[in-house]
Protein backbone atom coordinates (compact mmCIF):
# COMPACT_ATOMS: atom_id res chain seq x y z
CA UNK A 1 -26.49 -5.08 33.85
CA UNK A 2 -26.88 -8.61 32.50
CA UNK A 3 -26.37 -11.74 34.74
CA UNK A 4 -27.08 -15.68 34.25
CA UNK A 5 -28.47 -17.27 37.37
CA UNK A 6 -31.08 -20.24 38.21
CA UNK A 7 -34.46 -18.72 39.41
CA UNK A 8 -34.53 -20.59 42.31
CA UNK A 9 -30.78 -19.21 43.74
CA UNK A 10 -31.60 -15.79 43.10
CA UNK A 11 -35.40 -16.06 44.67
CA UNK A 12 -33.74 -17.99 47.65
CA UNK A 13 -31.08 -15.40 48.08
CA UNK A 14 -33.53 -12.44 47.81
CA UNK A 15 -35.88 -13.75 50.51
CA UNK A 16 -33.09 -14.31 52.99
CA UNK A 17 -31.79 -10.74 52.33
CA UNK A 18 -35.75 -8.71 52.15
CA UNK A 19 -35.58 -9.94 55.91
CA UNK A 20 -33.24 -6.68 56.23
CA UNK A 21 -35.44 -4.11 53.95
CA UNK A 22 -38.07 -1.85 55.36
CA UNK A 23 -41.26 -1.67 53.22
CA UNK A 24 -42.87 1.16 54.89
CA UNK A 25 -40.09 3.32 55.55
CA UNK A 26 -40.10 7.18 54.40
CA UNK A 27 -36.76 6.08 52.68
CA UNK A 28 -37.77 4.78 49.64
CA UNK A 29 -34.47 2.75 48.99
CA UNK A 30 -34.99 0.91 52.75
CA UNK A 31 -37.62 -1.15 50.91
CA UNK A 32 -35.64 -2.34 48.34
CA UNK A 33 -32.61 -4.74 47.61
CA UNK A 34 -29.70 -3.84 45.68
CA UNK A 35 -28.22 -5.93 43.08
CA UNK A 36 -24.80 -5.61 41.79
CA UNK A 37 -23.25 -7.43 39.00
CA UNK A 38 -19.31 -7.18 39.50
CA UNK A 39 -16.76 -9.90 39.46
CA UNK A 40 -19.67 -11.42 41.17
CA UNK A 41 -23.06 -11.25 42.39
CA UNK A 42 -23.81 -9.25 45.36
CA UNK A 43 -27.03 -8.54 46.75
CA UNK A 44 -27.51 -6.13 49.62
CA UNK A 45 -30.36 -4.89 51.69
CA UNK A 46 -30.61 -2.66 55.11
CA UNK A 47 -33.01 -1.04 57.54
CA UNK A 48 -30.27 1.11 58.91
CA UNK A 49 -30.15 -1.31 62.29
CA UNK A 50 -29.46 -4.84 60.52
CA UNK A 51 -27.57 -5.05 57.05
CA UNK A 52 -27.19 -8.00 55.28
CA UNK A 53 -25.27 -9.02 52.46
CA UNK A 54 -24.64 -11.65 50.19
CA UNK A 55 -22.02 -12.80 47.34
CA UNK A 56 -22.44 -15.50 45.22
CA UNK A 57 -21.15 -16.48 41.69
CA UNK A 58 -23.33 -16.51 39.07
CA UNK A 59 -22.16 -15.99 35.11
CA UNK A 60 -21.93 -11.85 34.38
CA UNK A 61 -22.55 -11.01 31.42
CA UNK A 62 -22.81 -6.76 32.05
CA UNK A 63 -21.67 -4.81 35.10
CA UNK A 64 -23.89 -2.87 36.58
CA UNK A 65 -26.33 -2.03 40.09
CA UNK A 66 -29.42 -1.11 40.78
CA UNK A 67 -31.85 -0.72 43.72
CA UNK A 68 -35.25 -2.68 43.13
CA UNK A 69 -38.14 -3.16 45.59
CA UNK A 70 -37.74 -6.31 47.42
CA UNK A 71 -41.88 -7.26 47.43
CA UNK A 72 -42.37 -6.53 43.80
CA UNK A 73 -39.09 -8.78 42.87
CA UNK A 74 -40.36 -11.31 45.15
CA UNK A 75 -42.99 -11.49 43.25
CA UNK A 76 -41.77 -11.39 39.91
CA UNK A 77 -39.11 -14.18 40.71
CA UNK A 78 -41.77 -16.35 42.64
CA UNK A 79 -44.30 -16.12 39.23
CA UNK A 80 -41.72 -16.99 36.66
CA UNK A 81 -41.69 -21.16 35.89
CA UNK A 82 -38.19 -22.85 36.65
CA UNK A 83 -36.53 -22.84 32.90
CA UNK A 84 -34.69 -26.12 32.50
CA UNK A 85 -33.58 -26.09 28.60
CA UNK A 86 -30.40 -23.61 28.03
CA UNK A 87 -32.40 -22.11 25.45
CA UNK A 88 -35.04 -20.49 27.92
CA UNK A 89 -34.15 -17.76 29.89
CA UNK A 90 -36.01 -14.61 31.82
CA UNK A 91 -35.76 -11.19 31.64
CA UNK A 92 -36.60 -8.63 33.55
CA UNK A 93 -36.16 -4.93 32.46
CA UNK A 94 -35.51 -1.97 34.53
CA UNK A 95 -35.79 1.81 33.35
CA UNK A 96 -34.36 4.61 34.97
CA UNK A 97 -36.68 7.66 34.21
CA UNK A 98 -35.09 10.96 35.33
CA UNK A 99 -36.57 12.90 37.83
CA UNK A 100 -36.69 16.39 39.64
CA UNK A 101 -35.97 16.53 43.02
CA UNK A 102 -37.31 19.37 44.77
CA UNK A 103 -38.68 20.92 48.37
CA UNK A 104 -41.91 22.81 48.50
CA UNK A 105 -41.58 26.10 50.17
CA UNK A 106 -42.96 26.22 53.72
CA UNK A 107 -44.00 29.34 55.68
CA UNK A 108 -43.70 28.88 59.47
């Protein structure tokens, strides 16, 4: 997923949506926002009572979604400088590392 947007758009938009996320939920995903790069921008965030959701244009480059954690892209968006020139640009890089999922036996 590959998207052109000014820092300050996208940092706006995620604080108004992380209002919705849970940090310390046992749902993992509650804590996070998730991005979507369509035939526009969509960023999305719930706590299973309150969802909120916002579209937006924005120049896509590469479809795509993903689920990030709202405080550590807070943070990542709030560090990075304003780029004014065309030339500069951002990137951030996500990796999706494969995973077992399994349930430990239990004896009641």
């Amino acid at each position: 997923m590959k998207f052109k947007i000014s820092k300050n758009e996208l940092l706006d938009n995620i604080l108004f949506i992380s209002k919705a996320t849970t940090p310390k939920s046992t749902i993992i995903a509650l804590g996070g926002v998730m991005i979507e790069a369509g035939e526009k921008l969509s960023i999305y965030s719930t706590d299973l009572e309150t969802s909120i959701n916002v579209d937006f244009k924005s120049k896509i480059i590469e479809k795509g979604r993903v689920v990030v954690s709202a405080k550590v892209l807070l943070n990542i968006l709030k560090s990075f400088p304003e780029l004014s020139r065309s030339k500069d640009r951002a990137r951030i890089n996500t990796y999706n590392k494969p995973t077992k999922n399994y349930m430990p036996e239990c004896n009641f």
